[in-house]
Protein backbone atom coordinates (compact mmCIF):
# COMPACT_ATOMS: atom_id res chain seq x y z
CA UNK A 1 65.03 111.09 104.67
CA UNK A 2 67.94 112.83 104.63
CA UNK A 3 68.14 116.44 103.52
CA UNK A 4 70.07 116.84 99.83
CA UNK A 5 72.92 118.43 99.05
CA UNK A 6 74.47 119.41 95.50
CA UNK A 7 78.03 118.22 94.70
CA UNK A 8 80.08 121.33 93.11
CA UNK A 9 78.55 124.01 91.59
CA UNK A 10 77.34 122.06 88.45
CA UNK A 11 77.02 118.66 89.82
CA UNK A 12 74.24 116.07 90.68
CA UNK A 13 72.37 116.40 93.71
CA UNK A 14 72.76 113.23 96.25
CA UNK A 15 71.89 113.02 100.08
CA UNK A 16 73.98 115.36 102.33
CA UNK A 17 76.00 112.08 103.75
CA UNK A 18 76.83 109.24 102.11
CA UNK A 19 77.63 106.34 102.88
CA UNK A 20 81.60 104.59 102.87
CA UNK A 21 81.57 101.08 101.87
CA UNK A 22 85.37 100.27 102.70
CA UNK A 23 84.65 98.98 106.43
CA UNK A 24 82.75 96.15 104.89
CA UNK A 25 86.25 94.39 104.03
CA UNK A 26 87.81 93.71 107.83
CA UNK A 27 89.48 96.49 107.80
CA UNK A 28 87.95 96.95 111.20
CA UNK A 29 86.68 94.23 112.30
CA UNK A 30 84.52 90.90 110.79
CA UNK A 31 82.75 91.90 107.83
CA UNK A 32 79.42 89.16 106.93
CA UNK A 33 77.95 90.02 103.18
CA UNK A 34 74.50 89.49 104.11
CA UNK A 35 74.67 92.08 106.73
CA UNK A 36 77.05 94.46 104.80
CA UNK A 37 74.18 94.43 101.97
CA UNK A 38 71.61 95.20 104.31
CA UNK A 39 73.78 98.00 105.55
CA UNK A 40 73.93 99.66 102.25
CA UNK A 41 70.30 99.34 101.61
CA UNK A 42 69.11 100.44 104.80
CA UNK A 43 71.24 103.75 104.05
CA UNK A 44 69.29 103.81 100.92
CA UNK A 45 66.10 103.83 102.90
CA UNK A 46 67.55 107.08 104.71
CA UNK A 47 68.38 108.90 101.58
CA UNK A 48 72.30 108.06 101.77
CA UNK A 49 72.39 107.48 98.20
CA UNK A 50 76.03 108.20 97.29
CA UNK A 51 77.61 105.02 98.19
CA UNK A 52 81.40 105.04 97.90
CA UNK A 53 83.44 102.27 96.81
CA UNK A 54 86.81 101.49 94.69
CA UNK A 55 88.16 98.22 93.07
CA UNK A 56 91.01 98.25 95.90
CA UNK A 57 88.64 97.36 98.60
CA UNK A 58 88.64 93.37 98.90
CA UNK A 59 90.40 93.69 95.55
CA UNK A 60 86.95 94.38 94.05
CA UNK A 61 84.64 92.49 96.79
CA UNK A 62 83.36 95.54 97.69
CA UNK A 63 82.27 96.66 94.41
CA UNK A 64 80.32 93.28 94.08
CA UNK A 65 78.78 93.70 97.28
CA UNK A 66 77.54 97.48 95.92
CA UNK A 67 76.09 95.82 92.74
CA UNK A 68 74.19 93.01 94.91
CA UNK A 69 72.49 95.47 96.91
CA UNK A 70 71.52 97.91 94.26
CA UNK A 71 70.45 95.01 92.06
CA UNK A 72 66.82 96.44 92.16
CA UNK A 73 67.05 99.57 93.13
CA UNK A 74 69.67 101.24 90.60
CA UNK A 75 67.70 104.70 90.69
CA UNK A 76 67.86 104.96 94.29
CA UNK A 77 71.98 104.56 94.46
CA UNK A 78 74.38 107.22 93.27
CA UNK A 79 77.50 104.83 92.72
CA UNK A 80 80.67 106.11 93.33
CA UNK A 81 84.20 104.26 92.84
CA UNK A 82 87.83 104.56 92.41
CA UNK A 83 90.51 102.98 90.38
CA UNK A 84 94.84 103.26 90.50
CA UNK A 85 95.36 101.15 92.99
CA UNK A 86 97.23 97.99 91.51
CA UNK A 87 97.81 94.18 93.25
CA UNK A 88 97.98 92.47 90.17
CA UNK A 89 101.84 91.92 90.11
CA UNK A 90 101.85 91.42 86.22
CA UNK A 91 100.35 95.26 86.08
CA UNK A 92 102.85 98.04 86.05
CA UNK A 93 102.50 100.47 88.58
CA UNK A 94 104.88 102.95 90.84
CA UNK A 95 105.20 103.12 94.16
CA UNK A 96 103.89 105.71 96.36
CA UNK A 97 104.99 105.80 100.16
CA UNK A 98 101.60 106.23 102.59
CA UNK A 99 103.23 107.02 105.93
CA UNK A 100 101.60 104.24 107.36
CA UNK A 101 104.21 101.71 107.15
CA UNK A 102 103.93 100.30 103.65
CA UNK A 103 103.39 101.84 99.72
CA UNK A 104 100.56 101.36 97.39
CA UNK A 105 101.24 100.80 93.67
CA UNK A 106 99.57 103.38 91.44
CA UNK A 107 98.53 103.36 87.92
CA UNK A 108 97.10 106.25 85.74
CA UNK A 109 97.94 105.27 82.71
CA UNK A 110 95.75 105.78 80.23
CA UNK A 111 95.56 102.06 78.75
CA UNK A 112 94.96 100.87 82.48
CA UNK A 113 92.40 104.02 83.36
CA UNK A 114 90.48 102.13 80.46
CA UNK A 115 91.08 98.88 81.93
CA UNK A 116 89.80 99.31 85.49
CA UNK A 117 86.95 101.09 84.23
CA UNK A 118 85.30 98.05 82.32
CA UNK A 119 86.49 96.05 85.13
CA UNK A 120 84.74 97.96 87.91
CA UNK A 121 81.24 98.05 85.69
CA UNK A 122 81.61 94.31 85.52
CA UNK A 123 81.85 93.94 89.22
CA UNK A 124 79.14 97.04 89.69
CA UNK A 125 76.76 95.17 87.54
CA UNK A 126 75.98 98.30 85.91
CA UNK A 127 76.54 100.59 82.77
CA UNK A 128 77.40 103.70 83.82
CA UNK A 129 79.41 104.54 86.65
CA UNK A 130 78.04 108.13 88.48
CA UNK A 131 81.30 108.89 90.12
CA UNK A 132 84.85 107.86 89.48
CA UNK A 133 87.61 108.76 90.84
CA UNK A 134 91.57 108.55 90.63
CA UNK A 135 91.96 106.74 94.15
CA UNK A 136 95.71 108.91 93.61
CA UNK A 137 97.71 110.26 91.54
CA UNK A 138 100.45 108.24 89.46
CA UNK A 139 103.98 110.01 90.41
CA UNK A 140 105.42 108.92 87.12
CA UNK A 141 101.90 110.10 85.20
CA UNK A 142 101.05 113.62 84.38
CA UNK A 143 97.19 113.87 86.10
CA UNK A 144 96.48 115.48 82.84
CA UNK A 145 96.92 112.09 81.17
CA UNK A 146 94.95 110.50 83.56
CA UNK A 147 91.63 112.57 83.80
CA UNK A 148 92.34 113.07 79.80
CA UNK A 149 92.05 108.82 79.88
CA UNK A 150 89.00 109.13 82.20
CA UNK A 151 86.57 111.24 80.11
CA UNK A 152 87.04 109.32 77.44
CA UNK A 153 84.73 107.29 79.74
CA UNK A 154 82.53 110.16 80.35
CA UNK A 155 82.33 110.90 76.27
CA UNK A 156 81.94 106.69 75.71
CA UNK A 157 78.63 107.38 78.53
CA UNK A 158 80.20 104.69 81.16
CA UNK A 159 80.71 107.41 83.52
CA UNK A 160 78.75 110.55 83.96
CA UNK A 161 80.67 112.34 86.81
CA UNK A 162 84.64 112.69 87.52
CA UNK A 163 86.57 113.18 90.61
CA UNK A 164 89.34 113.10 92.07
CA UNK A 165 91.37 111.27 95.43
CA UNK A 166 94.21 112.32 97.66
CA UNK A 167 95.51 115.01 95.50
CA UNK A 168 96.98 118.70 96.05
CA UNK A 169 95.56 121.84 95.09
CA UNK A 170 97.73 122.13 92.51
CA UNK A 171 97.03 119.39 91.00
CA UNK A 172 93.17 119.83 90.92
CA UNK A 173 93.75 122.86 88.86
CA UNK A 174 95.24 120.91 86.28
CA UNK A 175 93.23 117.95 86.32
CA UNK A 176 89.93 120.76 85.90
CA UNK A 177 91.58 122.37 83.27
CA UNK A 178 91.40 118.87 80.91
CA UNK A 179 87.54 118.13 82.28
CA UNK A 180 85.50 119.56 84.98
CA UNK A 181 85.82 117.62 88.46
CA UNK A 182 83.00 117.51 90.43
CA UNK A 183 84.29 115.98 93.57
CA UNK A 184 87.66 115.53 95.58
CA UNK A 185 88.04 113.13 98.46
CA UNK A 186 90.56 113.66 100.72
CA UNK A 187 90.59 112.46 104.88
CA UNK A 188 88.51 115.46 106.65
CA UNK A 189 87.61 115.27 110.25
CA UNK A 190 88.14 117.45 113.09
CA UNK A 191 91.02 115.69 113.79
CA UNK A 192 92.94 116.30 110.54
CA UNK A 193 92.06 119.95 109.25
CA UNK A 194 95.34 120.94 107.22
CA UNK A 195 93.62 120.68 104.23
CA UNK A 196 91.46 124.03 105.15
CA UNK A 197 95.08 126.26 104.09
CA UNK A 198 94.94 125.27 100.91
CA UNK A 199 93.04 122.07 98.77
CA UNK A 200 89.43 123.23 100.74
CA UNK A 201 89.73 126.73 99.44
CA UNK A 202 90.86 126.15 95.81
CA UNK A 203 87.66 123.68 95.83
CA UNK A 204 85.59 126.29 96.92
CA UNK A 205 86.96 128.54 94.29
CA UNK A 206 86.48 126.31 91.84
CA UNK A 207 83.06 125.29 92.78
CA UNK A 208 84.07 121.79 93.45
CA UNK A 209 82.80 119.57 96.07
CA UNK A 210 84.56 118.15 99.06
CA UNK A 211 83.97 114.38 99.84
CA UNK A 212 85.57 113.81 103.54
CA UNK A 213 86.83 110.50 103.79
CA UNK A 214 87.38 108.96 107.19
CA UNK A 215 85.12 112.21 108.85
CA UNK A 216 85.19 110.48 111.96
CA UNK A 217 88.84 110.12 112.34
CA UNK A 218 88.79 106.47 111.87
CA UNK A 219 86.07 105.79 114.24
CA UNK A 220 88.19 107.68 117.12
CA UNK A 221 85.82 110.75 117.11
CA UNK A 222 82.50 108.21 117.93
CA UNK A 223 84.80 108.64 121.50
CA UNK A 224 84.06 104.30 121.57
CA UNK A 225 87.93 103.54 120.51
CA UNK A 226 90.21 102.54 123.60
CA UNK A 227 92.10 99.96 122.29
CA UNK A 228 92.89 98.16 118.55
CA UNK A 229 92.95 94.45 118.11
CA UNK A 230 96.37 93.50 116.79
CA UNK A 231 94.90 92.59 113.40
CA UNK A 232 93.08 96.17 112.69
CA UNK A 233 94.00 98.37 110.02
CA UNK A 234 94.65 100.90 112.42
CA UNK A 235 97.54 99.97 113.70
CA UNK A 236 99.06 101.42 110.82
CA UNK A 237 97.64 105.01 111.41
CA UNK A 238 100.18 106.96 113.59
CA UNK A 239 98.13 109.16 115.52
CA UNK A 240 96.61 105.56 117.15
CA UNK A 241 100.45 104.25 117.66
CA UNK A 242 101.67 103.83 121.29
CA UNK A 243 100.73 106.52 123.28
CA UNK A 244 98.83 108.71 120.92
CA UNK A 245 96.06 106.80 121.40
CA UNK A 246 95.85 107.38 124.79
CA UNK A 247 97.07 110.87 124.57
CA UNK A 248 94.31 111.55 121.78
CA UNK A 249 91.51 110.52 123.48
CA UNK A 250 93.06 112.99 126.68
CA UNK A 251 93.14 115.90 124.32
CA UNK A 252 89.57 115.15 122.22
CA UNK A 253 87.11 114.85 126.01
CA UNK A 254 86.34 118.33 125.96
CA UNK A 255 84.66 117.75 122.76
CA UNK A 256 83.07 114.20 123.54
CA UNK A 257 81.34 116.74 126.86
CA UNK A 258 80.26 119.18 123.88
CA UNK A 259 78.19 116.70 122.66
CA UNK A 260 76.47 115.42 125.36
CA UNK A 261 75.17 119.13 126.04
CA UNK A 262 74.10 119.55 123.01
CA UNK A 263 71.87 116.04 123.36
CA UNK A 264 74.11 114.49 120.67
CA UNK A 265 76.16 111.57 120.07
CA UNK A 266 80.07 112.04 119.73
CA UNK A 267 80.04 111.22 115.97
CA UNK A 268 76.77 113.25 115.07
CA UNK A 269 78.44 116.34 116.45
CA UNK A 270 81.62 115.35 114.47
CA UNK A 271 79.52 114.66 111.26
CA UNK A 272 77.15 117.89 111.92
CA UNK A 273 79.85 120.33 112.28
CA UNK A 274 81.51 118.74 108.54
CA UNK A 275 77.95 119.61 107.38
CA UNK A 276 78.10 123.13 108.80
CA UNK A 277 81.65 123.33 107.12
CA UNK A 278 79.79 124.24 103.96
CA UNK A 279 76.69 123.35 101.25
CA UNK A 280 79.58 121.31 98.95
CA UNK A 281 80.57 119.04 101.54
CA UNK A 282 79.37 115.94 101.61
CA UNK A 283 80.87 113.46 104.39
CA UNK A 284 80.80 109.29 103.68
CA UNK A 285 81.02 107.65 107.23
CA UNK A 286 80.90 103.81 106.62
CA UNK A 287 79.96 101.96 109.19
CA UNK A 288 78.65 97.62 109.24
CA UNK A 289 75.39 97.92 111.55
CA UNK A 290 72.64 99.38 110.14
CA UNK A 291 71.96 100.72 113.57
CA UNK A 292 74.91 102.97 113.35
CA UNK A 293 73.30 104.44 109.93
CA UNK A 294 70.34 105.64 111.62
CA UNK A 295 72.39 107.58 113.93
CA UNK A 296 75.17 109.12 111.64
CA UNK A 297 71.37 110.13 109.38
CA UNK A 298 70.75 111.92 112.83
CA UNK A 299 73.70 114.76 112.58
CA UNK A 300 71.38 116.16 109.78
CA UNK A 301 69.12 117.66 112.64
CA UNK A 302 72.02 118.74 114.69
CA UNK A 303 72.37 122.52 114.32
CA UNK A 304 75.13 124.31 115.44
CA UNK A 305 75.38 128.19 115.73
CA UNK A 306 78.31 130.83 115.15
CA UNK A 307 78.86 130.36 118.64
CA UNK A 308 78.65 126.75 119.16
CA UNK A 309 81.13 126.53 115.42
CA UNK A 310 83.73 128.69 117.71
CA UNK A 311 83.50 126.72 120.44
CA UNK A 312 84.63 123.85 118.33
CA UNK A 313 87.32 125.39 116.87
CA UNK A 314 88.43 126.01 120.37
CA UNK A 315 88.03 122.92 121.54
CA UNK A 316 89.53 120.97 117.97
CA UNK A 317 91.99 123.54 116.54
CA UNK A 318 93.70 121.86 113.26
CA UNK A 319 96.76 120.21 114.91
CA UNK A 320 95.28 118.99 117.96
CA UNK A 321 95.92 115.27 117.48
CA UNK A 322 98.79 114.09 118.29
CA UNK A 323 100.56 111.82 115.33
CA UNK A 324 101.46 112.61 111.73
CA UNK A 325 99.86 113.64 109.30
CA UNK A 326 99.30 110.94 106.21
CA UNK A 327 98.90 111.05 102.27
């Protein structure tokens, strides 16, 4: 089992990694349900009990594939999800740009924070959701509104945690001002670190915990990605376009030697120097193969000294990859 780790200063305590269920929608690849709920409950086995969904993913598939495999062991899971992203054409929304060639459409409006809540229990097949977030924040909503919308679901007991997605230091102050946040997600890796000048260190001031999304860079830090079939959701991402890709995986070798010294795999080192990042950071690499669970559970025993940490930075300063930056 997994060591544990609490989220914030305040907040529940869950395994140290947990486990990101959006790969189980083809985002990268052929997704099968039976072996996507095996997935998730082998994790359980491990102690990677925080299991992160939101309705967006397979337009609330994923969510249904959380409930099946919790379905008898609800004590075990820590269920996290998200809400604000909107497909429903008939459902307001604005449009935020991503920077990867296309906008989402975001509501926080209080009468549809209240909507995708019951929506997401139904589909959870469960009452109470542990961990909700704002997947982002509405440009034409004040965040107060929105977290002010979303305990109301903490007061009504549907929801016993709240956190927040994609969203600026400034804008985490507010949003804890209205309710305490326990966690904020935002992409973390050693291959996008800009959010160490200023989001990580308000969170740490505000003893709030960090949930790294894509902490392997997409799957580019396991050191396994040479090429993207046309259909994968990567193509989007513009540090994989053209020649960054390439140029990328030139730049990144000196850390993919790193961890075969240190008798590691490429995304253990990557995960195991998050975990070294701090006690309220709690990485969620998702992966299909239960295989690949047992290894990222291995990074837990992967210690890494002052010296070794420098070394890193040396090797991965922030700004190293070559591509922009994304919301």
């Amino acid at each position: 089992m997994i060591p544990k780790r609490r989220l914030g200063t305040d907040g529940p305590v869950v395994g140290c990694l947990g486990y990101g269920a959006m790969v189980l929608e083809g985002y990268y690849g052929p997704s099968d349900d039976e072996q996507a709920v095996e997935t998730i409950r082998h994790a359980l086995d491990l102690g990677i009990d925080m299991l992160d969904s939101a309705d967006a993913y397979g337009n609330g598939h994923n969510e249904e594939l959380i409930g099946r495999a919790i379905a008898d062991r609800r004590n075990n899971a820590f269920v996290c999800t998200k809400f604000g992203i909107v497909f429903d054409e008939s459902e307001s929304a604005t449009e935020l740009p991503t920077g990867w060639g296309f906008s989402l459409r975001i509501n926080g409006k209080p009468t549809y924070v209240r909507k995708a809540l019951d929506a997401s229990l139904r589909r959870l097949h469960t009452d109470v959701i542990d961990l909700w977030y704002a997947h982002y924040p509405d440009p034409s909503t004040p965040i107060e509104e929105t977290v002010g919308a979303m305990a109301a679901g903490v007061s009504a007991g549907k929801v016993r945690y709240l956190g927040l997605s994609n969203v600026t230091a400034e804008q985490v102050r507010r949003a804890h001002d209205v309710h305490p946040i326990a966690a904020v997600q935002y992409e973390y890796s050693l291959w996008r670190r800009e959010i160490e000048i200023s989001l990580l260190p308000t969170l740490k001031e505000l003893g709030i915990a960090l949930v790294p999304w894509s902490p392997l860079g997409g799957g580019f830090l396991t050191g396994t990605v040479t090429q993207l079939d046309k259909d994968d959701f990567r193509q989007h991402n513009p540090k994989y376009a053209g020649s960054n890709l390439t140029a990328n995986r030139d730049r990144f070798a000196p850390l993919l030697d790193l961890a075969k010294q240190l008798g590691a795999t490429p995304s253990q080192l990557a995960l195991a120097w998050l975990l070294h990042r701090g006690e309220d950071i709690v990485p969620i690499p998702g992966t299909r193969r239960p295989e690949r669970i047992d290894e990222n559970a291995g990074a837990a025993n992967v210690t890494l000294d002052s010296d070794r940490l420098a070394q890193i930075d040396r090797l991965a300063p922030a700004g190293l990859a070559q591509g922009a930056t994304l919301v």
